[in-house]
PDB file of N, CA and C in Angstrom:
ATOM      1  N   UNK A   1      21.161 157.261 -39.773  1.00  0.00           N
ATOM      2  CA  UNK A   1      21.701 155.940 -40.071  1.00  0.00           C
ATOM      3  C   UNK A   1      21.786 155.134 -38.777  1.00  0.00           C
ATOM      4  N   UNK A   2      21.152 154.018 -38.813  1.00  0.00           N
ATOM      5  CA  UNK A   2      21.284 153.018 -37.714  1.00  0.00           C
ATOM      6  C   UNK A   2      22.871 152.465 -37.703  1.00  0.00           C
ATOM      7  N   UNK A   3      23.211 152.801 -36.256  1.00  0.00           N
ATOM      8  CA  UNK A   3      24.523 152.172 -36.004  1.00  0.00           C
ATOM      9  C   UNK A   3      25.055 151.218 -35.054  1.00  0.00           C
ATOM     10  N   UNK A   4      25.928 150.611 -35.178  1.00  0.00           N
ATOM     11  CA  UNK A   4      25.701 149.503 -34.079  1.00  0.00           C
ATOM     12  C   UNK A   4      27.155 149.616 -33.622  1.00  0.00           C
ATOM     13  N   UNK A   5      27.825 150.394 -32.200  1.00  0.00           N
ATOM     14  CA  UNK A   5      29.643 150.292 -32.159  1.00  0.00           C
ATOM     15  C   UNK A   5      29.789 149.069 -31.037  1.00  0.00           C
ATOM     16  N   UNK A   6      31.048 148.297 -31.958  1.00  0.00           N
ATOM     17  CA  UNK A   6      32.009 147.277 -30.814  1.00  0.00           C
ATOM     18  C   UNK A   6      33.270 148.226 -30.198  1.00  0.00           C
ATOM     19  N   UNK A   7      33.001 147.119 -28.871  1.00  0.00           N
ATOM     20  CA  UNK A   7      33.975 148.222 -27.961  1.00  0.00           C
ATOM     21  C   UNK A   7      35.565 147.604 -28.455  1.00  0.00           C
ATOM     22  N   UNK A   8      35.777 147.239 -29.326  1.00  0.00           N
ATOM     23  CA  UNK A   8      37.145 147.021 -30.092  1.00  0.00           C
ATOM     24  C   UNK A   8      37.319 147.300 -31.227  1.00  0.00           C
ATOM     25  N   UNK A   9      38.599 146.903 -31.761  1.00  0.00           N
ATOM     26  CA  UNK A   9      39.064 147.310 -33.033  1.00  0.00           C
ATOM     27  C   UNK A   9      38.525 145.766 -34.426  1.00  0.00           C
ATOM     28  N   UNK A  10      38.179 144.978 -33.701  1.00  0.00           N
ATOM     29  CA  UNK A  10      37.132 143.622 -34.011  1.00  0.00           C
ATOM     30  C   UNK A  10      36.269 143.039 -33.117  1.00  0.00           C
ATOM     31  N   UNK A  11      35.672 142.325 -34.264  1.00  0.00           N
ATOM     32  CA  UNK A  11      34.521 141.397 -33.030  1.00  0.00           C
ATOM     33  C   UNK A  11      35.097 140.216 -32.957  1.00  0.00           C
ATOM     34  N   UNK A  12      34.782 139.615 -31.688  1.00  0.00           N
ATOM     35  CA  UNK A  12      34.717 138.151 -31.212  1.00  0.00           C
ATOM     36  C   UNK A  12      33.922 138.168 -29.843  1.00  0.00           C
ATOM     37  N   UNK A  13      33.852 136.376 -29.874  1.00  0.00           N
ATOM     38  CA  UNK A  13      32.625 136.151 -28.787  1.00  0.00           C
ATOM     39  C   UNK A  13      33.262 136.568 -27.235  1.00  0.00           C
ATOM     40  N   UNK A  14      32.383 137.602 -26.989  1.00  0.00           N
ATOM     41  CA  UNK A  14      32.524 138.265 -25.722  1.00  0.00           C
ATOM     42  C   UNK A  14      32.357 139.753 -25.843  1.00  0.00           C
ATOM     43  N   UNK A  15      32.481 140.328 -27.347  1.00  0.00           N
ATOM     44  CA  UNK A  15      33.040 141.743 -27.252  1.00  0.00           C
ATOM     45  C   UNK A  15      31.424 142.392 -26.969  1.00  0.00           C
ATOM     46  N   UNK A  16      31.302 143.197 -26.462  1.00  0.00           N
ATOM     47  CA  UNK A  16      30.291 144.413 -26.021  1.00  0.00           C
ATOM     48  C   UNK A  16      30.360 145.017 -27.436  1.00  0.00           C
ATOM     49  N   UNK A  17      28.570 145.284 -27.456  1.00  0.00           N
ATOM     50  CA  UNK A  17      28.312 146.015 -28.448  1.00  0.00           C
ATOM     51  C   UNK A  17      27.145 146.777 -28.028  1.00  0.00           C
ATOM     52  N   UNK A  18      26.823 148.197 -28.534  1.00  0.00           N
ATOM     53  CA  UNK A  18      25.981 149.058 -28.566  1.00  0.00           C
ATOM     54  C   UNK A  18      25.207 149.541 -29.790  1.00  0.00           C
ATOM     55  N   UNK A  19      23.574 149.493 -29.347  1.00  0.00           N
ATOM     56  CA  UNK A  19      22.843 149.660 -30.658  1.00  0.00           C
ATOM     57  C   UNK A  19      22.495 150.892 -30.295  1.00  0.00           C
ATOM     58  N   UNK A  20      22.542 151.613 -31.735  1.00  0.00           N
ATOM     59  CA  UNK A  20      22.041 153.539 -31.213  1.00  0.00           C
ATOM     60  C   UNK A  20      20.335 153.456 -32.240  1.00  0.00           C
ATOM     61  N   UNK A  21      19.974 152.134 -31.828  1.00  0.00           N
ATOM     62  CA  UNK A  21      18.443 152.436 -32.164  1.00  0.00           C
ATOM     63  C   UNK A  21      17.711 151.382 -31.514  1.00  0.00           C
ATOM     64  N   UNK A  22      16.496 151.263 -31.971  1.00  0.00           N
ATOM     65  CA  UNK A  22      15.908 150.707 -30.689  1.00  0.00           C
ATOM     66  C   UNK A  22      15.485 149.431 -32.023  1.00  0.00           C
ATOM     67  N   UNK A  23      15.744 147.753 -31.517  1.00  0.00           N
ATOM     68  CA  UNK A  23      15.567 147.036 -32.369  1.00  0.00           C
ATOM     69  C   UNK A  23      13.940 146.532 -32.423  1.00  0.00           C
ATOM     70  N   UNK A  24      13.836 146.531 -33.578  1.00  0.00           N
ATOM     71  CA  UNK A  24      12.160 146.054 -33.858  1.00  0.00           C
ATOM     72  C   UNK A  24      12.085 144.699 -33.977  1.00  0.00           C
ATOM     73  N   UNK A  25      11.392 143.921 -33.553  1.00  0.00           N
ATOM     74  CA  UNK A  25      11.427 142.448 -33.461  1.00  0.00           C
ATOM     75  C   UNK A  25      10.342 142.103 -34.947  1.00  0.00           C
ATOM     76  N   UNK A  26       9.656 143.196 -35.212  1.00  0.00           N
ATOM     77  CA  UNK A  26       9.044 142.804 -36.333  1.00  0.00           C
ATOM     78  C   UNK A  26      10.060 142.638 -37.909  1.00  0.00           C
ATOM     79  N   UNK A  27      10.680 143.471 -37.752  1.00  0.00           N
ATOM     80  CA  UNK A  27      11.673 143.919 -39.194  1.00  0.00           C
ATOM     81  C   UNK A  27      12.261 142.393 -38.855  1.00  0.00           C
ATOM     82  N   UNK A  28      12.863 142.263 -40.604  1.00  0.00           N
ATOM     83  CA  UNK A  28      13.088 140.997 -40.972  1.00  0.00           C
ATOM     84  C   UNK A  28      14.890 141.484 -40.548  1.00  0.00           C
ATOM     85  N   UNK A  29      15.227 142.602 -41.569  1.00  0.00           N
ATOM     86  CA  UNK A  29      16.370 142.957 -41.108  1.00  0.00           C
ATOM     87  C   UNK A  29      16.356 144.731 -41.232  1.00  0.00           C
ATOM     88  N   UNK A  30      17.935 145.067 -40.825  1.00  0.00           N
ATOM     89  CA  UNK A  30      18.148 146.387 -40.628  1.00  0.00           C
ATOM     90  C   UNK A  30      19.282 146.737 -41.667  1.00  0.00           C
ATOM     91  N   UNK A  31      19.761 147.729 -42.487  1.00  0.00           N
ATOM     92  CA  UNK A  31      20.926 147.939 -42.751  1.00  0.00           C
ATOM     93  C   UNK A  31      21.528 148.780 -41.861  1.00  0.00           C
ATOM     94  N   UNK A  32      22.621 148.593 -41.269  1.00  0.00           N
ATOM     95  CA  UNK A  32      23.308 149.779 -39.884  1.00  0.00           C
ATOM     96  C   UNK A  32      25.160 149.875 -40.616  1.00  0.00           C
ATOM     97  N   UNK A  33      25.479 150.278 -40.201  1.00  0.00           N
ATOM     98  CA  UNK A  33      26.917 150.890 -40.243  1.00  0.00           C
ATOM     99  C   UNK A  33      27.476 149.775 -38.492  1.00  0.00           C
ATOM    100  N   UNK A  34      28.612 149.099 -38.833  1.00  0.00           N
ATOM    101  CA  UNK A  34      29.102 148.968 -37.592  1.00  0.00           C
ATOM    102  C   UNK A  34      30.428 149.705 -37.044  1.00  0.00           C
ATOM    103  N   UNK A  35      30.505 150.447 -36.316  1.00  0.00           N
ATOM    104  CA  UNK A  35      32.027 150.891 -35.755  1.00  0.00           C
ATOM    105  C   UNK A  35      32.439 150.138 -34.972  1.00  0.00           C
ATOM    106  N   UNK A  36      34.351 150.402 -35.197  1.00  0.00           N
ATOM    107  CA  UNK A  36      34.401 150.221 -34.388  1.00  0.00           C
ATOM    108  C   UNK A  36      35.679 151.230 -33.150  1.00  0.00           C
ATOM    109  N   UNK A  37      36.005 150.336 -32.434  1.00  0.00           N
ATOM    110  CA  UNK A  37      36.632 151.490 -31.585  1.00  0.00           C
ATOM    111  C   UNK A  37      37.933 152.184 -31.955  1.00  0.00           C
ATOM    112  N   UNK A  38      38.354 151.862 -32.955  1.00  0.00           N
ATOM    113  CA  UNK A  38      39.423 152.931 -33.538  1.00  0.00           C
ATOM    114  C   UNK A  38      39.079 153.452 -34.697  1.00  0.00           C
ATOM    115  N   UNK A  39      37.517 153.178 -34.449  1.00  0.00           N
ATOM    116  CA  UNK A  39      36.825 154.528 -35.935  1.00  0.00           C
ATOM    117  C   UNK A  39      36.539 154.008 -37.043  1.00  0.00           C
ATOM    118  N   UNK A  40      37.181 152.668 -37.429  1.00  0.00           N
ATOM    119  CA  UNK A  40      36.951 151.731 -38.547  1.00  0.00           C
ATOM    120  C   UNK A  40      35.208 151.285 -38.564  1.00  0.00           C
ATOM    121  N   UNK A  41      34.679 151.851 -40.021  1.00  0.00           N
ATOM    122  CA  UNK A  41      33.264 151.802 -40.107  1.00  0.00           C
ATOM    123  C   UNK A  41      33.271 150.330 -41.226  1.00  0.00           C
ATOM    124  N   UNK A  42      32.150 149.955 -41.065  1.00  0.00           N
ATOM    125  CA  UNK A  42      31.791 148.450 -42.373  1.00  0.00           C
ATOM    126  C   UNK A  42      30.288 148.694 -42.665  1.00  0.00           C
ATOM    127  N   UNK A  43      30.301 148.126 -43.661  1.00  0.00           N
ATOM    128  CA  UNK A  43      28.625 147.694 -43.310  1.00  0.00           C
ATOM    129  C   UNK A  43      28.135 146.985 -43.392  1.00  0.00           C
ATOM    130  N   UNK A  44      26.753 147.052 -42.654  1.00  0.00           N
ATOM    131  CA  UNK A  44      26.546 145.923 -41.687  1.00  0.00           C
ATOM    132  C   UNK A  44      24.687 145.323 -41.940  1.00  0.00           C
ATOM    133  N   UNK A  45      24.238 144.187 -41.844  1.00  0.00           N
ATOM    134  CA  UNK A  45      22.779 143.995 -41.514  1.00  0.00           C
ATOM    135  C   UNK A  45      22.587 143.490 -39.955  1.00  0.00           C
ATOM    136  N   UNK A  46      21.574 143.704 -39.753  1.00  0.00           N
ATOM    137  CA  UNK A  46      20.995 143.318 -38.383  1.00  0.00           C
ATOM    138  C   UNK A  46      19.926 142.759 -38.650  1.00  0.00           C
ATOM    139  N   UNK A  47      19.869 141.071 -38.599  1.00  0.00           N
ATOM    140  CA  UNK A  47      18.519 140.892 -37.884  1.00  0.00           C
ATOM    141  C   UNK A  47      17.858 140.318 -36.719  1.00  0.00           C
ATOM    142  N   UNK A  48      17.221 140.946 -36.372  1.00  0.00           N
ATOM    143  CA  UNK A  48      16.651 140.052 -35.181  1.00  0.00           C
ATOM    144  C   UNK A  48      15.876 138.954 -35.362  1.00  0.00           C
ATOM    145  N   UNK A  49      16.395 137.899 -33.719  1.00  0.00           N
ATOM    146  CA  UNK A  49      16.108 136.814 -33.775  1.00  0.00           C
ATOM    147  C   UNK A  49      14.755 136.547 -32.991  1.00  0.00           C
ATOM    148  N   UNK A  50      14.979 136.850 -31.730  1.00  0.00           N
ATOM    149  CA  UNK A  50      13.872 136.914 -30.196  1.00  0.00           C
ATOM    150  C   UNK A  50      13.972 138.593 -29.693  1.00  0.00           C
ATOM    151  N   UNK A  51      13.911 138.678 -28.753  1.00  0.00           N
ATOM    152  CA  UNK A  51      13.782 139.827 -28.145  1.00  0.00           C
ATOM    153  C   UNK A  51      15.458 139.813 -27.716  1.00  0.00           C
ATOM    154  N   UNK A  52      16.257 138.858 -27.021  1.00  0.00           N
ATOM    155  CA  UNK A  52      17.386 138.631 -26.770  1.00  0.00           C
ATOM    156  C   UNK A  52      18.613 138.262 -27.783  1.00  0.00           C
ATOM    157  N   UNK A  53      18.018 138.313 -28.854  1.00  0.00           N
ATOM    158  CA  UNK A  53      19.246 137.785 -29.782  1.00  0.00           C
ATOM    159  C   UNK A  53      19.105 138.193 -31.304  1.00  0.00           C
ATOM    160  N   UNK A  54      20.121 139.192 -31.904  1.00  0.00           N
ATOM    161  CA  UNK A  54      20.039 139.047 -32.708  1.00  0.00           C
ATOM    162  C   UNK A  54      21.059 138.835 -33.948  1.00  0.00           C
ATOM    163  N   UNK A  55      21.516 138.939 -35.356  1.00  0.00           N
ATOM    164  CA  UNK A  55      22.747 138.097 -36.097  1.00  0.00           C
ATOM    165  C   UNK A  55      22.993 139.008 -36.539  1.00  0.00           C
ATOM    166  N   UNK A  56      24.597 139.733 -36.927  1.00  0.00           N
ATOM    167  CA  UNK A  56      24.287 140.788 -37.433  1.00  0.00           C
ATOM    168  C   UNK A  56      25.810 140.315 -38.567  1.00  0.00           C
ATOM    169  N   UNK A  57      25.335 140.726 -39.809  1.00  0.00           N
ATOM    170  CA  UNK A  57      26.113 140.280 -40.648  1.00  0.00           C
ATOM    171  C   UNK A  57      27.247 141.168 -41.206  1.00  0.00           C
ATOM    172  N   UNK A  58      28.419 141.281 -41.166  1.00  0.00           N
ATOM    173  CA  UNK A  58      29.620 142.733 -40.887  1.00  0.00           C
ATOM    174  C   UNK A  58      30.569 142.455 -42.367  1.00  0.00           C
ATOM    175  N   UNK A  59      30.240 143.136 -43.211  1.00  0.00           N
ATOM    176  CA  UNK A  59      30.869 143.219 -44.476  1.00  0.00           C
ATOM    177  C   UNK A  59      32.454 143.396 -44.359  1.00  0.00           C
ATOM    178  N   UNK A  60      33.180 142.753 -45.012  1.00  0.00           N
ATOM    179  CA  UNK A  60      35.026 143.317 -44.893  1.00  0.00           C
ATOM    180  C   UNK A  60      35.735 144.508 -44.698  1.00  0.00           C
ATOM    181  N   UNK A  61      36.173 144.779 -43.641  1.00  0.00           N
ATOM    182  CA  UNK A  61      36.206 146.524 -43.406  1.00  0.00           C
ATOM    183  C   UNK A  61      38.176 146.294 -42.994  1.00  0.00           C
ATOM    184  N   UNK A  62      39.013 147.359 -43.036  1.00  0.00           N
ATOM    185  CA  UNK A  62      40.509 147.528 -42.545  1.00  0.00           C
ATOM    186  C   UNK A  62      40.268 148.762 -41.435  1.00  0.00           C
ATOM    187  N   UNK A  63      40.872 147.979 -40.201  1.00  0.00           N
ATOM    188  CA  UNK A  63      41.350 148.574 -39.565  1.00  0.00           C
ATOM    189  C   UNK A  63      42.039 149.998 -39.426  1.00  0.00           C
ATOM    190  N   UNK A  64      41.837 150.683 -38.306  1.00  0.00           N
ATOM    191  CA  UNK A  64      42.967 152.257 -39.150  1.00  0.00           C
ATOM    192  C   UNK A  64      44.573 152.103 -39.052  1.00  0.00           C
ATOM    193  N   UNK A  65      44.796 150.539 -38.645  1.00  0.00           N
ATOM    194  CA  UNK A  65      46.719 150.247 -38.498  1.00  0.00           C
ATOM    195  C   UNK A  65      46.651 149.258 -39.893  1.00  0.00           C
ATOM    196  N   UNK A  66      45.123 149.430 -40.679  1.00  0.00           N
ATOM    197  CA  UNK A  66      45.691 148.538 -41.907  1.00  0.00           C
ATOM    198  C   UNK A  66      44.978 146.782 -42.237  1.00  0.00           C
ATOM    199  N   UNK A  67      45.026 146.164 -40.949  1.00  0.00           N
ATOM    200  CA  UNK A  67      44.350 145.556 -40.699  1.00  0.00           C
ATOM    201  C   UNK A  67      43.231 145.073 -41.799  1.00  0.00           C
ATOM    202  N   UNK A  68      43.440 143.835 -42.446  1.00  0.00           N
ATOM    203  CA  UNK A  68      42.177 143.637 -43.394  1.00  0.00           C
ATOM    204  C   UNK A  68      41.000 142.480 -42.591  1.00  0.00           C
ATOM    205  N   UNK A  69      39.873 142.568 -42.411  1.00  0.00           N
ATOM    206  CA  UNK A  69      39.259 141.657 -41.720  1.00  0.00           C
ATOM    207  C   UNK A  69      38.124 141.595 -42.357  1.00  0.00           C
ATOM    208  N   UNK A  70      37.957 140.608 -42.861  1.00  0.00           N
ATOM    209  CA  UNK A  70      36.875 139.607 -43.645  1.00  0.00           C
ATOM    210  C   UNK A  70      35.371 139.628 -43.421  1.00  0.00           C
ATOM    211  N   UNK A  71      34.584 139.717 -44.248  1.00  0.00           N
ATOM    212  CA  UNK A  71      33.598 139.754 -43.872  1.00  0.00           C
ATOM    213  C   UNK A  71      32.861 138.236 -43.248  1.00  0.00           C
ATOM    214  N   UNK A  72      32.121 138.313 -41.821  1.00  0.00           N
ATOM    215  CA  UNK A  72      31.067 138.011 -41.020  1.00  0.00           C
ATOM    216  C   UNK A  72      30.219 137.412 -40.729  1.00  0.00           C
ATOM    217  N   UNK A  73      29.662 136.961 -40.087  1.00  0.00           N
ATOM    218  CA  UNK A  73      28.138 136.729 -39.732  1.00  0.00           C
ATOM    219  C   UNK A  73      28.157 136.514 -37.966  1.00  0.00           C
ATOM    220  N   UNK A  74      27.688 137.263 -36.953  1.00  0.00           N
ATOM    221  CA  UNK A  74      27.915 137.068 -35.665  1.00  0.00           C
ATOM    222  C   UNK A  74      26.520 137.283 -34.869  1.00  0.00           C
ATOM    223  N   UNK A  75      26.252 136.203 -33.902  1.00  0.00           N
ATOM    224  CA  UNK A  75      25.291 135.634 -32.916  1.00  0.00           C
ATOM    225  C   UNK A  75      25.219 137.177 -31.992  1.00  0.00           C
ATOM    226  N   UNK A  76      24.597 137.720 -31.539  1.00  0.00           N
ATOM    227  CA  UNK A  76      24.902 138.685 -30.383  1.00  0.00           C
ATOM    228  C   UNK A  76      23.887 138.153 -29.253  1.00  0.00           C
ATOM    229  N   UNK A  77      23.521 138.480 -28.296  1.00  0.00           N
ATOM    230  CA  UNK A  77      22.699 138.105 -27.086  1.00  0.00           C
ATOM    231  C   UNK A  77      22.822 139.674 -25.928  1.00  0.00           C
ATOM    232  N   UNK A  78      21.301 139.681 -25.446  1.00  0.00           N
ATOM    233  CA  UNK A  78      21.563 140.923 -24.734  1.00  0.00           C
ATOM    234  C   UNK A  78      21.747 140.120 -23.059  1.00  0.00           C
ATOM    235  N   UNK A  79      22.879 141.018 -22.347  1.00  0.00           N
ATOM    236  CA  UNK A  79      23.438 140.794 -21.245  1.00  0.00           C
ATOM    237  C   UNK A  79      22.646 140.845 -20.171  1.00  0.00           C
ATOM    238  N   UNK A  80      21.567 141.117 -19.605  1.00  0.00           N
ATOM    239  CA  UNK A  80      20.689 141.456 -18.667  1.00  0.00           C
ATOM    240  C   UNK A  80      21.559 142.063 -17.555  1.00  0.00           C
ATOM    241  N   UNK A  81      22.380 140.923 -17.078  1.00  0.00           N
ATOM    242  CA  UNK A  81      23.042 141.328 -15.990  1.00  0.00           C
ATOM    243  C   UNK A  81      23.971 142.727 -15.788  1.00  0.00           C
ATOM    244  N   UNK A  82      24.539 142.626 -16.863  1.00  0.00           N
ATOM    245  CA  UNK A  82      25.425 143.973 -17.345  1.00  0.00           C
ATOM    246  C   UNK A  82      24.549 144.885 -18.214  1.00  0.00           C
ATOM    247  N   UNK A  83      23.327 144.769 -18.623  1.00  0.00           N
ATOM    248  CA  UNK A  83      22.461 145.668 -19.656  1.00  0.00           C
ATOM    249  C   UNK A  83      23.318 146.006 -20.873  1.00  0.00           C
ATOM    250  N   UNK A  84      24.016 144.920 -21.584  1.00  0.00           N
ATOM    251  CA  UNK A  84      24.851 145.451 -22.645  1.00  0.00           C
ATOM    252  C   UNK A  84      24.401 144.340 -23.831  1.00  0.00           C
ATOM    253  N   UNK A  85      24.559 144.640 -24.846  1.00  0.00           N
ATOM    254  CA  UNK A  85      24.649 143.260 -25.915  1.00  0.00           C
ATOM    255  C   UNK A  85      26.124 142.669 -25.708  1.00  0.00           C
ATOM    256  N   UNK A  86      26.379 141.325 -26.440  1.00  0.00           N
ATOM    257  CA  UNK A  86      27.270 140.875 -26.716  1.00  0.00           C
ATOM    258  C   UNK A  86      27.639 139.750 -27.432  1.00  0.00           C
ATOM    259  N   UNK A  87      29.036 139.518 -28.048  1.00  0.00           N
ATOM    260  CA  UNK A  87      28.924 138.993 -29.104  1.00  0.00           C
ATOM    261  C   UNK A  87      28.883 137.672 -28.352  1.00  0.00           C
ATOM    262  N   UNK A  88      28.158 136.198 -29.024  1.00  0.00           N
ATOM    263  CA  UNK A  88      27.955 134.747 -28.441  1.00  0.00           C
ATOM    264  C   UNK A  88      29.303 134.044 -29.068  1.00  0.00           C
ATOM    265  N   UNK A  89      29.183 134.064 -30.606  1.00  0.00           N
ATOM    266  CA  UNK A  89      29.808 133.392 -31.390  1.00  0.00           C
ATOM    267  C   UNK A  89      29.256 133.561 -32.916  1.00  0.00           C
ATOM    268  N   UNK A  90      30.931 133.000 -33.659  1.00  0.00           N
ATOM    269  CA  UNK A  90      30.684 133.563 -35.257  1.00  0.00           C
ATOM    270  C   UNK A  90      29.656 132.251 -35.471  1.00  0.00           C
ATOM    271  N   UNK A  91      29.105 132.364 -36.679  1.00  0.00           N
ATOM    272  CA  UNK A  91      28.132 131.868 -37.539  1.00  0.00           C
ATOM    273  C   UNK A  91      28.407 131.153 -38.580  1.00  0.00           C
TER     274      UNK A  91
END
């Protein structure tokens, strides 16, 4: 299963994210699982935009303190400088 983890317990523009596959610029989209850092899974599409950017759309998932958070649509961009993705802004 393609997965994609944020280094938090949500996303917003800035948060670091990691893809555990390698993105195809041809595919229209991906279905992936997103984690996140207190283990809370959703699911998720990925598609790519350019080689640098792609949208990844995060279905309504709760937190493990309960937390209900809505489903998504978020800009990502890869960092060069830091070699990381990250989130730009919601959609």
């Amino acid at each position: 299963m393609n997965k994609t983890s944020f280094q938090d317990t949500h996303i917003y523009p800035g948060c670091p994210a990691i893809f555990n596959f390698k993105i195809a610029l041809q595919s229209t989209s991906v279905l992936i699982v997103a984690e996140f850092s207190d283990g809370a899974l959703a699911d998720a599409e990925m598609e790519p935009l350019n080689a640098e950017e792609v949208v990844v759309y995060v279905e309504g998932y709760t937190t493990t303190k309960g937390t209900k958070i809505s489903k998504k649509r978020w800009l990502l961009r890869y960092d060069h400088a830091q070699a990381i993705w990250k989130v730009v802004k919601k959609m």
